[in-house]
Each structure stands twice: as C-alpha cells, then as structure tokens.
C-alpha atoms as a PDB file:
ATOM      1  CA  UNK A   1     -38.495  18.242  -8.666  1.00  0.00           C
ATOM      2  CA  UNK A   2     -36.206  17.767 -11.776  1.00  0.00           C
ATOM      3  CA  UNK A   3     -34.280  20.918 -10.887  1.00  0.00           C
ATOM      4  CA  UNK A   4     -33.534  19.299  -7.610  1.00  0.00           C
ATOM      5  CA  UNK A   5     -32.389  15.951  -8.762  1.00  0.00           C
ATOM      6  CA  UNK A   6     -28.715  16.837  -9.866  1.00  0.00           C
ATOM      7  CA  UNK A   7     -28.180  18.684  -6.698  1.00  0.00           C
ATOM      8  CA  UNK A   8     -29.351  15.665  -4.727  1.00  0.00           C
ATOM      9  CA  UNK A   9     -27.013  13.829  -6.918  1.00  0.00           C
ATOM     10  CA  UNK A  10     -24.332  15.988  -6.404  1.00  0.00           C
ATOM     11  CA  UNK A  11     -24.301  16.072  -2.832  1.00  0.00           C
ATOM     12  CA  UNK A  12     -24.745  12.343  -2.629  1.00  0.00           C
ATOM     13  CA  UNK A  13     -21.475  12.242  -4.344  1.00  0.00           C
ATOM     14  CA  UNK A  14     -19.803  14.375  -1.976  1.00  0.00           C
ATOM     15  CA  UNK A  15     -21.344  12.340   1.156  1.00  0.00           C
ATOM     16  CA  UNK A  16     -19.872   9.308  -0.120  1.00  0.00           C
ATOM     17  CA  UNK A  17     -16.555  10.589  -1.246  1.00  0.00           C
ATOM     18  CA  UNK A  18     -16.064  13.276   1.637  1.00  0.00           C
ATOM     19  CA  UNK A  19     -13.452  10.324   3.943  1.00  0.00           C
ATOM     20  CA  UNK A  20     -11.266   9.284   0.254  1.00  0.00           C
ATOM     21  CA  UNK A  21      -8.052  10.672  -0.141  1.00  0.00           C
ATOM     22  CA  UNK A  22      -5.142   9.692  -2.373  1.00  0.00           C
ATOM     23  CA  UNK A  23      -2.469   7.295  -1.201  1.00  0.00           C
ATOM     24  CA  UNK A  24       1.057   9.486  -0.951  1.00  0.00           C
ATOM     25  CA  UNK A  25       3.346   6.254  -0.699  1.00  0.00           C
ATOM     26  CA  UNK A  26       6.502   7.961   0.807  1.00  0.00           C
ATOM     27  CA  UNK A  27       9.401   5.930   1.391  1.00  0.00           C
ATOM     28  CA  UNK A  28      13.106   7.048   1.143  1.00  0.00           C
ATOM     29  CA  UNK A  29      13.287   5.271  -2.470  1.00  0.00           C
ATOM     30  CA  UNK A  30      10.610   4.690  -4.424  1.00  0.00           C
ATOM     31  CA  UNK A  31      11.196   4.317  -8.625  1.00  0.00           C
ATOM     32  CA  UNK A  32       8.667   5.642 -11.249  1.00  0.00           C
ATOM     33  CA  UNK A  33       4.987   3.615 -11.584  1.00  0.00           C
ATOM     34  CA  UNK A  34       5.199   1.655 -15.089  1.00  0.00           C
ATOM     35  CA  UNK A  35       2.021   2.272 -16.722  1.00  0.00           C
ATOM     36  CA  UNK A  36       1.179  -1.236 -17.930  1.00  0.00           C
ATOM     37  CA  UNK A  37       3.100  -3.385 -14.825  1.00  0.00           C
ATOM     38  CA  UNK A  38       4.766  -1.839 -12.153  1.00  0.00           C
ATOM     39  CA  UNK A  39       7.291  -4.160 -10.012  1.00  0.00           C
ATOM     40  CA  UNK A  40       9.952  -3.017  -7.816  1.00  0.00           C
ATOM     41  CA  UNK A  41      11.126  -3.943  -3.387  1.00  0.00           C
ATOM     42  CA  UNK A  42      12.793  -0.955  -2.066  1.00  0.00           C
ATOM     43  CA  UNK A  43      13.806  -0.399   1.184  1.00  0.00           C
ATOM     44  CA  UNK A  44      11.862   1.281   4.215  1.00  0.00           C
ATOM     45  CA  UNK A  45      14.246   3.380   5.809  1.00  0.00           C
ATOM     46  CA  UNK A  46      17.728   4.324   4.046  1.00  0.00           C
ATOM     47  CA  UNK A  47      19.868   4.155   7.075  1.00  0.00           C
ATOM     48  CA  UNK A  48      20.942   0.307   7.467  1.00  0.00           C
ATOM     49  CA  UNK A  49      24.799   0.318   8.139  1.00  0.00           C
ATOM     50  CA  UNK A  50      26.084  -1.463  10.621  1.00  0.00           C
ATOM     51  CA  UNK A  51      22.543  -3.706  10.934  1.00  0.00           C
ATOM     52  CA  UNK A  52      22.993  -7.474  11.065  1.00  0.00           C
ATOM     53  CA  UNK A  53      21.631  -9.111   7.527  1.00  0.00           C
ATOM     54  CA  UNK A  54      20.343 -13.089   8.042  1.00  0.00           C
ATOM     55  CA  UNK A  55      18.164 -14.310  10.623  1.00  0.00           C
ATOM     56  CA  UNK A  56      14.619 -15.080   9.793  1.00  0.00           C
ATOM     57  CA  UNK A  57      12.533 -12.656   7.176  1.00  0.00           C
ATOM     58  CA  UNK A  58       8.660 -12.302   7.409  1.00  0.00           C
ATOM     59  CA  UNK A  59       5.987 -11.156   5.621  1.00  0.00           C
ATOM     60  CA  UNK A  60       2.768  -9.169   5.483  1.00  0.00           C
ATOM     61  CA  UNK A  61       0.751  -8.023   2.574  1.00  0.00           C
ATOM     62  CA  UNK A  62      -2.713  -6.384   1.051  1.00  0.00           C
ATOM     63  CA  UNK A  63      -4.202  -6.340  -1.812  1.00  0.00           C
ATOM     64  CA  UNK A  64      -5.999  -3.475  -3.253  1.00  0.00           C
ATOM     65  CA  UNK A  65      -8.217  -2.842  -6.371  1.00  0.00           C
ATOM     66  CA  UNK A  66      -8.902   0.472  -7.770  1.00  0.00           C
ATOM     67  CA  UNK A  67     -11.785   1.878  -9.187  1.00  0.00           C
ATOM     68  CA  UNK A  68      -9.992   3.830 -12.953  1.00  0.00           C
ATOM     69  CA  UNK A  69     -13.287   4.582 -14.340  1.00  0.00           C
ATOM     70  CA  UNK A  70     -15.824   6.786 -12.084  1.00  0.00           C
ATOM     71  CA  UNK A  71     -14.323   7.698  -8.945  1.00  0.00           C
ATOM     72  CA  UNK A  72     -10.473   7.379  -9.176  1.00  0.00           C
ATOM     73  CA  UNK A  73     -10.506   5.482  -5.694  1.00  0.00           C
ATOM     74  CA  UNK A  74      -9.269   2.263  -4.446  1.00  0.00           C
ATOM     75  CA  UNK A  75     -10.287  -0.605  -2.081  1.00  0.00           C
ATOM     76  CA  UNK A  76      -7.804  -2.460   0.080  1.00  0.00           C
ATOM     77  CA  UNK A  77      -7.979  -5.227   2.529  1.00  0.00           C
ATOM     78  CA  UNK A  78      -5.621  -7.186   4.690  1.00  0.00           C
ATOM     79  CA  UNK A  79      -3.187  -5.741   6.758  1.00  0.00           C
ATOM     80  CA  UNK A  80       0.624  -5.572   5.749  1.00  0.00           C
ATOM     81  CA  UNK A  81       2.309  -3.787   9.178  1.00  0.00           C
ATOM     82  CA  UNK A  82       5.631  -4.447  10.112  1.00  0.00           C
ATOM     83  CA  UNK A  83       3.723  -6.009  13.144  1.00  0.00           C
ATOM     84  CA  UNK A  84       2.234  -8.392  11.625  1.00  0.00           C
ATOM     85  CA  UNK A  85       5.261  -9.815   9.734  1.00  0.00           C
ATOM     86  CA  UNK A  86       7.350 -10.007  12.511  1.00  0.00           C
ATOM     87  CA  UNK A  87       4.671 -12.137  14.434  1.00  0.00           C
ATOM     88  CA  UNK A  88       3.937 -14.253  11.546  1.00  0.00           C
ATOM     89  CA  UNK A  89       7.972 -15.178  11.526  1.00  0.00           C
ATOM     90  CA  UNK A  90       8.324 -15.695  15.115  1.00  0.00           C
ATOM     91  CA  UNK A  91      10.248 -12.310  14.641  1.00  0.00           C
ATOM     92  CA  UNK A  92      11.390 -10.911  18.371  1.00  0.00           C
ATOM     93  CA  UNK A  93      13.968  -8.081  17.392  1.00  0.00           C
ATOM     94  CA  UNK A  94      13.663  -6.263  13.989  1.00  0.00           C
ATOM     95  CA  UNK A  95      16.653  -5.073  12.514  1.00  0.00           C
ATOM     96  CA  UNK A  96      15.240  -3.529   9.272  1.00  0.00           C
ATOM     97  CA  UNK A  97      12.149  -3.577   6.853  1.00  0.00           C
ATOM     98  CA  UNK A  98      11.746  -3.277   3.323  1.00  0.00           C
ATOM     99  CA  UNK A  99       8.538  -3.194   0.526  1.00  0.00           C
ATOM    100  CA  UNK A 100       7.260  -4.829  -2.110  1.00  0.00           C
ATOM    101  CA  UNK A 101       4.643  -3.027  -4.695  1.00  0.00           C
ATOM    102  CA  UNK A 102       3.161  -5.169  -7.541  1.00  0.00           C
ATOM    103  CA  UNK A 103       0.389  -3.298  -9.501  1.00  0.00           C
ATOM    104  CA  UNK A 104      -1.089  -3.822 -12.867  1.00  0.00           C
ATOM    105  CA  UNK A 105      -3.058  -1.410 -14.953  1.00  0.00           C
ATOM    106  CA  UNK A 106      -3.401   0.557 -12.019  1.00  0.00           C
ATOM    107  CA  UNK A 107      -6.154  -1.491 -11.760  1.00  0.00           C
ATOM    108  CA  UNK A 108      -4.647  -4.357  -9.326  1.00  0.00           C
ATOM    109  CA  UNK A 109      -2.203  -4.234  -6.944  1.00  0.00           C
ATOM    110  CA  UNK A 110      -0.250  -6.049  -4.008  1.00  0.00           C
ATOM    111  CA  UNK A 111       1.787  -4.654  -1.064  1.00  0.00           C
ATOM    112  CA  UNK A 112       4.343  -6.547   0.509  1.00  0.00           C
ATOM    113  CA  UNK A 113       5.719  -5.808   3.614  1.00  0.00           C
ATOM    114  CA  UNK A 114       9.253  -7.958   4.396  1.00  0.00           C
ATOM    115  CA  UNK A 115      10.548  -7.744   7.738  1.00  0.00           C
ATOM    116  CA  UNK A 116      14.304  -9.150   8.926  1.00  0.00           C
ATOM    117  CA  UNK A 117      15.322  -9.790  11.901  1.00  0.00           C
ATOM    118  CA  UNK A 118      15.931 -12.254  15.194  1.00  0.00           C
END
C-alpha cells in the first residue's frame, strides 16, 4: 500500500491539472512584465488610421489571482469581452479596442478591456 500512495498521488495531480494551460497574451504590442508591479494599456489591433477617435468608451474587466507557490496556475472570474463593454456603454458601432493589464507580484492581477465607439 505505501508503494502505491505516490503513484495515486501522482496521478491525482495530473487529473486535476490535465485542462490548465498557460495564458499566451498576444496582442500586436505588449511591453515587458515588471516583476514587482506591472502597469501598461496598449492597443488591440495596430491598424487604426483613418478610425474616428471620441464618441462614448466602455469597459469590461476580470480579475485573476494566481497560485506562485504549488501549481504555477491562476484563477479568473468576470468576463472582460469587447461585447460586454460595448453593451455596458450603450456602444452600437465599435471603431477600435484597446487593454489594460494591472498585475502585482504576479500574484494579483486585473484586465481591462476599453472599447470606443458610437
């Protein structure tokens, strides 16, 4: 029975890892993570010439919380989608998006999503 006991272990720690993966944020700019504090609003998509700036601006965010010591992973709630912000500002017509990250200590973090538009 004690022989058995880390590979019961084991495989319960696959079973409940098995559906975490790693967030790749990609965005078309996205400066370095600080280490301590990390602060920066970048934009979603690179290609805004020519779109109208004013109007009304919504937004969206989650929070998430991440786990630094055992398992590496994260917990987030909320939901930050374009969708969302638009409908929370009344928005009809969306002329462009941009992002928000606030984290600190990797430990915390917020994710802001700011929609323009008509």
């Amino acid at each position: 029975m004690k022989a058995t006991r880390p590979l019961i272990l084991a495989a319960m720690a696959v079973a409940f890892s098995s559906g975490c993966a790693s967030v790749n944020w990609s965005a078309p700019v996205q400066p370095p993570r600080g280490l301590l504090y990390t602060h920066y609003r970048a934009p979603l998509t690179a290609e805004i010439a020519g779109v109208p700036t004013g109007g009304k601006t919504g937004t969206a965010s989650t929070l998430y919380v991440r786990d630094i010591l055992v398992t590496g992973q994260g917990l987030a709630w909320d939901d930050a989608s374009i969708e969302k912000a638009a409908r929370e500002a009344g928005i009809k017509t969306v002329h462009y998006a941009d992002y928000e990250i606030l984290e600190v200590l990797g430990i915390f973090g917020e994710f802001t999503v700011r929609v323009h538009g008509e």
